[in-house]
N, C-alpha and C. Protein backbone atom coordinates (compact mmCIF):
# COMPACT_ATOMS: atom_id res chain seq x y z
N UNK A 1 -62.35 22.91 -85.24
CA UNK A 1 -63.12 22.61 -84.07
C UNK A 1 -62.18 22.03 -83.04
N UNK A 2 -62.89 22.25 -81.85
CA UNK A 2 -61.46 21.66 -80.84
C UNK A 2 -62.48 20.60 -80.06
N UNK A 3 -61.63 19.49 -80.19
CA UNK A 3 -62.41 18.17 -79.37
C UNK A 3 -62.06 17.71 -78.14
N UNK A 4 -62.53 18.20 -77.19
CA UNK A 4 -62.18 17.84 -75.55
C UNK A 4 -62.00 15.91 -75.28
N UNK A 5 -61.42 15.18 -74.89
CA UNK A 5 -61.67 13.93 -74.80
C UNK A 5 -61.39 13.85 -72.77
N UNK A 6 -62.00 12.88 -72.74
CA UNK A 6 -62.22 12.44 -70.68
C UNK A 6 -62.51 10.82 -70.43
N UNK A 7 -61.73 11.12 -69.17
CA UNK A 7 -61.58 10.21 -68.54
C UNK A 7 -60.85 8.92 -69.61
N UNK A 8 -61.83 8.09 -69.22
CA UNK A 8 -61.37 6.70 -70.30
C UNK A 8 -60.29 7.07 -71.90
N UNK A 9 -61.26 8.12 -72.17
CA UNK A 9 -60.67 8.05 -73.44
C UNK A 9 -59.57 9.13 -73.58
N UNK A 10 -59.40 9.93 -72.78
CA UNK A 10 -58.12 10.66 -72.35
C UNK A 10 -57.12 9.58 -72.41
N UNK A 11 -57.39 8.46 -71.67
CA UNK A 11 -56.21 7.65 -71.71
C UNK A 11 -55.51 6.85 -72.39
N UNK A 12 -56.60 6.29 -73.36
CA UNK A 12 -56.47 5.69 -74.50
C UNK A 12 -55.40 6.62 -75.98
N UNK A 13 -55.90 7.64 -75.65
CA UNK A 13 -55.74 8.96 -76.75
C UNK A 13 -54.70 8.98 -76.43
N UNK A 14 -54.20 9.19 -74.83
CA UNK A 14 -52.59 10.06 -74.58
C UNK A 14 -52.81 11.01 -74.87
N UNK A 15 -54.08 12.12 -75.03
CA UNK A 15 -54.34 13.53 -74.67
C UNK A 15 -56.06 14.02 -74.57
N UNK A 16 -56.03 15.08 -73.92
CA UNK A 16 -57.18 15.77 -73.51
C UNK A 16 -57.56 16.68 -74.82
N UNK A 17 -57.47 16.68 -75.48
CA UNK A 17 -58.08 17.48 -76.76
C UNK A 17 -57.40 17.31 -78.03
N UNK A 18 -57.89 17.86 -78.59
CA UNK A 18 -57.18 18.25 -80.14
C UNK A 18 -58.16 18.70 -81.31
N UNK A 19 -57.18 19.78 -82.23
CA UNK A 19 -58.03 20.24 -82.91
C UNK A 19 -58.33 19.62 -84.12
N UNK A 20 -59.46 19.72 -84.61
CA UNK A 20 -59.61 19.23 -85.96
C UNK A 20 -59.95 20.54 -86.77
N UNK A 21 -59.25 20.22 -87.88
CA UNK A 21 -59.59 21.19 -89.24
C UNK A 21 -60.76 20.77 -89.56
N UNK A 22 -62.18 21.59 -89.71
CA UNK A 22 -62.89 21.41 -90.49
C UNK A 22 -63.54 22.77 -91.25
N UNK A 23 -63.88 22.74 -92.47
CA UNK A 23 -64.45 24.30 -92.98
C UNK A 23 -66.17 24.09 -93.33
N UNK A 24 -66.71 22.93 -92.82
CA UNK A 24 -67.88 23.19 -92.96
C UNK A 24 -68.94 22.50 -91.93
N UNK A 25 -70.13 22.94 -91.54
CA UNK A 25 -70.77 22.10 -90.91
C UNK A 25 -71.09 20.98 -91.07
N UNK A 26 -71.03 19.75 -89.88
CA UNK A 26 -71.30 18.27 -90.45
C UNK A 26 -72.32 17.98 -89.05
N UNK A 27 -72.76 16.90 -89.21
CA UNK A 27 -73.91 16.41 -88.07
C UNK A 27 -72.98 15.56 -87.23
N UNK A 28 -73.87 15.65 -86.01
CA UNK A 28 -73.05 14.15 -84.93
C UNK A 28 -72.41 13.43 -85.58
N UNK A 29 -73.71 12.74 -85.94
CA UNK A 29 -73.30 11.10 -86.40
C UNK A 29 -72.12 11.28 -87.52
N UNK A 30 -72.06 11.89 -88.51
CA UNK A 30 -71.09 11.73 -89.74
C UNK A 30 -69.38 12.41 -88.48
N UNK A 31 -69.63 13.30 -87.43
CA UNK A 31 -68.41 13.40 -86.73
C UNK A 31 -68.16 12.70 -86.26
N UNK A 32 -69.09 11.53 -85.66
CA UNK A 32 -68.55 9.96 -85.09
C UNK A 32 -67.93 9.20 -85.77
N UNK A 33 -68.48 9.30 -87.03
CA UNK A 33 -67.88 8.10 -88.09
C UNK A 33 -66.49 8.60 -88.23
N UNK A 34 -66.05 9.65 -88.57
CA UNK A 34 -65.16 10.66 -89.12
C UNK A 34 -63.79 10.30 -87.96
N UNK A 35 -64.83 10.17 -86.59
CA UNK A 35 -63.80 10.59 -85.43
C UNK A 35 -63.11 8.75 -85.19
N UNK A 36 -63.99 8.31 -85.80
CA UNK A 36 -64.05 6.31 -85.55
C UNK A 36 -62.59 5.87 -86.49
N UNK A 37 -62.71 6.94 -87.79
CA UNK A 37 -61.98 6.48 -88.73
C UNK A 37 -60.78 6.91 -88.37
N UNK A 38 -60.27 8.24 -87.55
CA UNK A 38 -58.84 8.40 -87.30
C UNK A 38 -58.32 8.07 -86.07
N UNK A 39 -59.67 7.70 -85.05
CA UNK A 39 -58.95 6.35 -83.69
C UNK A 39 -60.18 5.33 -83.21
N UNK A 40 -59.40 4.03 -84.39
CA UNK A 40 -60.53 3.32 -84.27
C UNK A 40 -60.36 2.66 -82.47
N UNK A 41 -59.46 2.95 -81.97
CA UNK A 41 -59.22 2.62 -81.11
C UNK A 41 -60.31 2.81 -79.70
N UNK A 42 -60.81 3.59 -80.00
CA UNK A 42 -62.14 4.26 -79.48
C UNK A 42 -63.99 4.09 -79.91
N UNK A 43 -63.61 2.68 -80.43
CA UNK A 43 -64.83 2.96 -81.32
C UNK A 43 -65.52 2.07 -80.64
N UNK A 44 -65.25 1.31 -79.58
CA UNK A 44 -66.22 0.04 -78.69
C UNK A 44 -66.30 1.06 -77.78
N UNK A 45 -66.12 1.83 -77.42
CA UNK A 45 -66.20 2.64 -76.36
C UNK A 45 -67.83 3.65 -76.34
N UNK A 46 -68.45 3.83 -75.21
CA UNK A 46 -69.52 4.51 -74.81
C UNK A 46 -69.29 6.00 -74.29
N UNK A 47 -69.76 7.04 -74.82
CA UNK A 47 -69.65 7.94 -74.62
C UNK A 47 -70.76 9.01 -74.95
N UNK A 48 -71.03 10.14 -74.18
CA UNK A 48 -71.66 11.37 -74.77
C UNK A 48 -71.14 12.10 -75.56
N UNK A 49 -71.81 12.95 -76.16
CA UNK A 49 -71.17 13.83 -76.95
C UNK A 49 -72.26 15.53 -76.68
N UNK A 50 -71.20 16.61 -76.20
CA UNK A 50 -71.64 17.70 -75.48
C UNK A 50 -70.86 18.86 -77.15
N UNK A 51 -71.61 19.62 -77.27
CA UNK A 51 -71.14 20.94 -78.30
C UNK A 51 -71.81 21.71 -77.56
N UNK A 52 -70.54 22.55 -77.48
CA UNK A 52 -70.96 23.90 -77.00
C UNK A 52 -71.42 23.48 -75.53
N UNK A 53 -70.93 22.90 -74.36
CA UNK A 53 -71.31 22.58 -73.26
C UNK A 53 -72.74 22.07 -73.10
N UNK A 54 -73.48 21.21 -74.56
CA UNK A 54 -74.87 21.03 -74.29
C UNK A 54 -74.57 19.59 -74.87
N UNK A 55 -75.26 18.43 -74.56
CA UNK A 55 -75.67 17.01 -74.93
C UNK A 55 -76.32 17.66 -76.18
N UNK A 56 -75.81 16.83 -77.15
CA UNK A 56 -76.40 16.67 -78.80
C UNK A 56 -76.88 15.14 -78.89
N UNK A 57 -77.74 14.98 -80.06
CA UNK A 57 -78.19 14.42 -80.47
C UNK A 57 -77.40 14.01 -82.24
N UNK A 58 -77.43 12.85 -82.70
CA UNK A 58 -77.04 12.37 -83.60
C UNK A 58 -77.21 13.06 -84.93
N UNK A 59 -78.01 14.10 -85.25
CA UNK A 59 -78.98 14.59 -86.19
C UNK A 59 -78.36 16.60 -85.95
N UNK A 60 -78.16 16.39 -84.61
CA UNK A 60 -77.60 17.56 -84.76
C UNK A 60 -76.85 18.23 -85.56
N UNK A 61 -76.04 19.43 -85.23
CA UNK A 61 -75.05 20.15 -86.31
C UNK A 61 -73.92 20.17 -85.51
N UNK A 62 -72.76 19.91 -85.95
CA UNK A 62 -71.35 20.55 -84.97
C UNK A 62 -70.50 21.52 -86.25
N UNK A 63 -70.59 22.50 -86.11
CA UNK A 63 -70.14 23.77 -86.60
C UNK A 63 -68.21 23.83 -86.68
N UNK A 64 -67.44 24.38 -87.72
CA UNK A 64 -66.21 24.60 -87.57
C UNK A 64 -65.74 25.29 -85.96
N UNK A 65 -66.72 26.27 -85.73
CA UNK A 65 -65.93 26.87 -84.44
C UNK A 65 -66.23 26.26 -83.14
N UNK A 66 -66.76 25.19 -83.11
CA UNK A 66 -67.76 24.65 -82.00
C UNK A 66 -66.68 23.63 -81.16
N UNK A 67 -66.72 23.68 -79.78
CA UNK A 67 -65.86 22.91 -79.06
C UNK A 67 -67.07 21.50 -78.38
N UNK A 68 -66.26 20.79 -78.94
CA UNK A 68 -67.20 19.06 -78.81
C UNK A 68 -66.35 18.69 -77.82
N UNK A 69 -66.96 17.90 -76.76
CA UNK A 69 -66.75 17.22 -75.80
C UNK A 69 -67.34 15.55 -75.65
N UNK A 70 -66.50 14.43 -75.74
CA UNK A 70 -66.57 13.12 -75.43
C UNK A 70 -66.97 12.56 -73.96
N UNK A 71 -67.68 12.68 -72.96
CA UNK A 71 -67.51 12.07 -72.15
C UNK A 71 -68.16 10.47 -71.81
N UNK A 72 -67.19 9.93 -71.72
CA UNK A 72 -67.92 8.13 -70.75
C UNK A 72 -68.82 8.49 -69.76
N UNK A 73 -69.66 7.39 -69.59
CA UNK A 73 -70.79 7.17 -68.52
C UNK A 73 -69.68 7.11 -67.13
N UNK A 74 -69.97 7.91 -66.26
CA UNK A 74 -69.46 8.29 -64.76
C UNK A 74 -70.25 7.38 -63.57
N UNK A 75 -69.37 6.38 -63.23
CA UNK A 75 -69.69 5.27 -62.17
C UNK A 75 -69.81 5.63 -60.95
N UNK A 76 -70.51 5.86 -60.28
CA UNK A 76 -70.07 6.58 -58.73
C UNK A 76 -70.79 5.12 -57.82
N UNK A 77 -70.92 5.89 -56.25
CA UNK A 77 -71.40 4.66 -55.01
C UNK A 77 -71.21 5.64 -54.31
């Protein structure tokens, strides 16, 4: 799966994506935990989570071929 990361956490990371090996389907939430455990560095942090260019839900599915996207809440004025 390939994981898009933005803004905030682009910076934290020191990159805009990366792939993860996975060979089977897992839900949101167990990819949060998963994603918490290899940068905990990111884990106070607020963010969406988009598969497949759509907002998921925790309960959802994220699939081996599926491109997940992180984004922070966007501050504007």
């Amino acid at each position: 799966m390939k994981v898009l990361y933005f803004a905030e956490l682009k910076e934290i990371l020191g990159t805009d994506s990366e792939n993860i090996d996975l060979s089977y389907d897992i839900t949101v939430k167990d990819f949060i935990t998963n994603l918490f455990k290899k940068h905990p560095s990111i884990q106070e942090k607020q963010f969406q989570i988009a598969v497949n260019e759509e907002f998921v839900q925790s309960d959802d599915v994220v699939r081996p071929n599926d491109i997940v996207a992180l984004i922070p809440p966007v501050s504007g004025g």
